[in-house]
N, C-alpha and C. Protein backbone atom coordinates (compact mmCIF):
# COMPACT_ATOMS: atom_id res chain seq x y z
N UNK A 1 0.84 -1.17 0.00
CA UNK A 1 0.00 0.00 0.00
C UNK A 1 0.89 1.24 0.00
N UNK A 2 0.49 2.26 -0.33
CA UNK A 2 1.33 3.55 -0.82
C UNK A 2 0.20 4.71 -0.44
N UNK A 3 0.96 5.37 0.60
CA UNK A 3 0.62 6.85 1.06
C UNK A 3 1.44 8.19 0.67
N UNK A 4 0.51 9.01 -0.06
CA UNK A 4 0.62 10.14 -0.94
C UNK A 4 0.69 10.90 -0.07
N UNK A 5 1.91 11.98 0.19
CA UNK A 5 1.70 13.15 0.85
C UNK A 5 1.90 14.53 0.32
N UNK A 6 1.53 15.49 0.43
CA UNK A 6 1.33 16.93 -0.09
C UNK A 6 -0.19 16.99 -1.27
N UNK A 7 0.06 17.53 -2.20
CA UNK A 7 -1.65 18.43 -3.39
C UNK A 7 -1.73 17.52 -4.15
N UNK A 8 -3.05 16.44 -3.70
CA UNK A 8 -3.14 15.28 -4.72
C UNK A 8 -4.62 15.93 -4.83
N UNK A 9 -5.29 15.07 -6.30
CA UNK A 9 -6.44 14.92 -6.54
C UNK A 9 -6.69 13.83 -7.27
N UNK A 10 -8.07 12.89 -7.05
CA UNK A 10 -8.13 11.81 -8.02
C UNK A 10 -9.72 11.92 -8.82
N UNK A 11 -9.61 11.19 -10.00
CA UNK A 11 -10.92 11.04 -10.90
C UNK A 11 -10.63 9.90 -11.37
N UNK A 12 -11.90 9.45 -10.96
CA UNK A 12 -12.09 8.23 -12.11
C UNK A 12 -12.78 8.06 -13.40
N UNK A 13 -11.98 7.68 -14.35
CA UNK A 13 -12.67 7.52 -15.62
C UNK A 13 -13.08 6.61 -16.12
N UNK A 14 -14.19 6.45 -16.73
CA UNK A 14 -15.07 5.28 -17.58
C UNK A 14 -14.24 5.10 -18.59
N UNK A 15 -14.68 3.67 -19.06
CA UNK A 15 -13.99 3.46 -20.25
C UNK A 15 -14.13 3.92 -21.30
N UNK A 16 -13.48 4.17 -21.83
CA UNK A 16 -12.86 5.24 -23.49
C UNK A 16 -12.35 6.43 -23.53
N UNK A 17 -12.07 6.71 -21.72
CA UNK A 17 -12.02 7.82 -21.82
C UNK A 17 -10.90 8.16 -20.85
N UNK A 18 -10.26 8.96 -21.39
CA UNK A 18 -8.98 9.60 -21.15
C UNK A 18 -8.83 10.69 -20.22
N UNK A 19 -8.71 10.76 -18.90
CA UNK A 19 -8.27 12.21 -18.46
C UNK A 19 -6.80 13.23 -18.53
N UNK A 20 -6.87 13.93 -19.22
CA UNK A 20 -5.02 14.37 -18.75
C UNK A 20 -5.10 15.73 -18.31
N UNK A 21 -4.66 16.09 -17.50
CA UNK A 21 -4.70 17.87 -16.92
C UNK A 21 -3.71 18.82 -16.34
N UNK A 22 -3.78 19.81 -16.69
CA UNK A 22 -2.52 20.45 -17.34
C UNK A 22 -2.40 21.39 -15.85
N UNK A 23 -1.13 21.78 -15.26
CA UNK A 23 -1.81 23.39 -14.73
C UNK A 23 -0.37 24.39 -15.44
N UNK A 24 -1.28 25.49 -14.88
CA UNK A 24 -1.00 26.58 -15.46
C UNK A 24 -0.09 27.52 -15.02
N UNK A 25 1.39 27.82 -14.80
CA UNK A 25 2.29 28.52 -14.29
C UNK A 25 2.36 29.93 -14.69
N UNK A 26 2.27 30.82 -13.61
CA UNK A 26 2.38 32.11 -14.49
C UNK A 26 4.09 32.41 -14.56
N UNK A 27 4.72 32.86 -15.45
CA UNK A 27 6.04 33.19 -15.36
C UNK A 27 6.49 34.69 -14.17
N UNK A 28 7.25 34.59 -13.65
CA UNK A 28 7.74 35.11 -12.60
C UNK A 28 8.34 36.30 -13.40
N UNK A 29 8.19 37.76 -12.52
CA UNK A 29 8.23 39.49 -13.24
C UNK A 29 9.75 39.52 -14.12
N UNK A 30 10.76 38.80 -13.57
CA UNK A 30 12.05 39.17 -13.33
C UNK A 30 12.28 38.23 -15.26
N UNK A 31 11.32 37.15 -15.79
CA UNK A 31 11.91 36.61 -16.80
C UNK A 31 10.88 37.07 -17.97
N UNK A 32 10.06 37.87 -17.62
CA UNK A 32 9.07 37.98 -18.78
C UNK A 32 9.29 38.59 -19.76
N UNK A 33 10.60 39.07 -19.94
CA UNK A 33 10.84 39.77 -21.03
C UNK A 33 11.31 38.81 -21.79
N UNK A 34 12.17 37.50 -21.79
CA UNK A 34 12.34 36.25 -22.91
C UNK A 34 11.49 35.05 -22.57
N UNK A 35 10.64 35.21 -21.96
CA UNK A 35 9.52 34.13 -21.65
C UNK A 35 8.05 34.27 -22.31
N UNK A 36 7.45 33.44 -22.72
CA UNK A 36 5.98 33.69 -22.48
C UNK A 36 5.63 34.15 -21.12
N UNK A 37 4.21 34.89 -21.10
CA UNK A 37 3.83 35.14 -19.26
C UNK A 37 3.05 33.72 -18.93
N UNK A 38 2.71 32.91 -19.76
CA UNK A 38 2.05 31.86 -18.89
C UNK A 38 2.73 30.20 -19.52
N UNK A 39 3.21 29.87 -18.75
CA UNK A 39 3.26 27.98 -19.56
C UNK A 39 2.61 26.91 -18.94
N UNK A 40 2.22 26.04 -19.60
CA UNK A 40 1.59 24.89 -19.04
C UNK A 40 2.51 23.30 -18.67
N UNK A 41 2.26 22.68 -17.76
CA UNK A 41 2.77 21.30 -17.73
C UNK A 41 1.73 20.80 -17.35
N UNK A 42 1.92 19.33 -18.02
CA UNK A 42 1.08 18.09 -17.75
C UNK A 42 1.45 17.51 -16.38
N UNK A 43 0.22 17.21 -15.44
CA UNK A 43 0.52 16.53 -14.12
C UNK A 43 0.97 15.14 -14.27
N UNK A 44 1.33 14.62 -13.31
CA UNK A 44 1.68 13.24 -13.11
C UNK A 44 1.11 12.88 -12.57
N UNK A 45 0.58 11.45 -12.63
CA UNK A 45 -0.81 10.60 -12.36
C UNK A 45 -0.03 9.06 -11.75
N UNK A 46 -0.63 8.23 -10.91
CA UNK A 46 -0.63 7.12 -10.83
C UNK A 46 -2.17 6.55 -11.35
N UNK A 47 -2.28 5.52 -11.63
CA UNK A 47 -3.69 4.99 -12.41
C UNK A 47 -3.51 3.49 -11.37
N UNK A 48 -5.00 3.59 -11.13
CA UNK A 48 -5.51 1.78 -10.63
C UNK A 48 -6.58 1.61 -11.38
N UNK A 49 -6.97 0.20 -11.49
CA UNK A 49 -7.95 -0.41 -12.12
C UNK A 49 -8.86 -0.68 -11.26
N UNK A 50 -10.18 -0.24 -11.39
CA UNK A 50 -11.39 -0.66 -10.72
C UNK A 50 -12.55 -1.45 -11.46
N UNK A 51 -12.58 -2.60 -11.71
CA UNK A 51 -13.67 -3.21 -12.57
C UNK A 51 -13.39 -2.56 -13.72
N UNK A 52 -14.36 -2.19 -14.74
CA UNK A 52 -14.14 -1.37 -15.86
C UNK A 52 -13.84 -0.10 -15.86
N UNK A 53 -13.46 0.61 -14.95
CA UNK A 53 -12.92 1.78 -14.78
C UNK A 53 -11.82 2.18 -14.08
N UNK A 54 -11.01 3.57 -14.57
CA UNK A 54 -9.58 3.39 -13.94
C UNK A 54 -9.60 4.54 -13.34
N UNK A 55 -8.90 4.56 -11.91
CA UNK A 55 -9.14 6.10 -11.12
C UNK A 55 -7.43 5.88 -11.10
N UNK A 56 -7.49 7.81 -11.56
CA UNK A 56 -6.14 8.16 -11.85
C UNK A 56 -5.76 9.85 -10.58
N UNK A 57 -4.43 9.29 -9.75
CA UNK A 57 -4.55 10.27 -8.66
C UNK A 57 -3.41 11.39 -9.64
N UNK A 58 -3.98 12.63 -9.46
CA UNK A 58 -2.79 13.32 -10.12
C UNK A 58 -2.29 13.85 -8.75
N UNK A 59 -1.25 14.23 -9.29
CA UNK A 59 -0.24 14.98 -7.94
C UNK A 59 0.34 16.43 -8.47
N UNK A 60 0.20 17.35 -7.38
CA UNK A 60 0.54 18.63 -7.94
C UNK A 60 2.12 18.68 -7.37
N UNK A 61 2.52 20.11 -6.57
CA UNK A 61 3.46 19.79 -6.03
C UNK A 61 3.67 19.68 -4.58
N UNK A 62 5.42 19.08 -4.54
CA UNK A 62 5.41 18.59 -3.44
C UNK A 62 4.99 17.54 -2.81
N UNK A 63 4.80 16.41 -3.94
CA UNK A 63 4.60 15.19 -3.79
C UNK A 63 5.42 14.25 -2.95
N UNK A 64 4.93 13.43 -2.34
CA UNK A 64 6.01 11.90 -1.78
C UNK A 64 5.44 11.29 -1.40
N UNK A 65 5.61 9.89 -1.91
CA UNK A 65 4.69 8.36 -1.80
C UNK A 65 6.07 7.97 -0.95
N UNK A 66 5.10 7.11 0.07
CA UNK A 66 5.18 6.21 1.28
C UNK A 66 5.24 4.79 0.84
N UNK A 67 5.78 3.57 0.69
CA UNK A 67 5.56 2.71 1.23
C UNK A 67 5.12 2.15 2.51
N UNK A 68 3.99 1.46 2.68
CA UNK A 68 3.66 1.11 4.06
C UNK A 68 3.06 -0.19 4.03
């Protein structure tokens, strides 16, 4: 078993169907002059199988899984 600590969220999805979710960083005052002001990254997910459906935990930051 595995305990998640710090900004998780989970959804489960039916089959055919895909969740992926992005968040949204605003760029910091000091680089915006060779930056875009906003970029995106894709979260990182662990996925389990539930009968025909798969619940996927994303993790924001400041993540750390436990073994226990």
């Amino acid at each position: 078993m595995e305990i998640v600590q710090g900004k998780h969220f989970s959804i489960t999805d039916p089959q055919g169907v895909n969740t992926v979710i992005y968040k949204i960083n605003e760029t910091e005052k000091e680089y915006l002059k060779e930056s875009p002001k906003y970029t995106i990254e894709r979260l990182d997910y662990t996925e389990e199988l539930r009968g025909m459906r798969r619940k996927k935990l994303f993790l924001l930051m400041n993540q750390k899984r436990k073994k226990i």
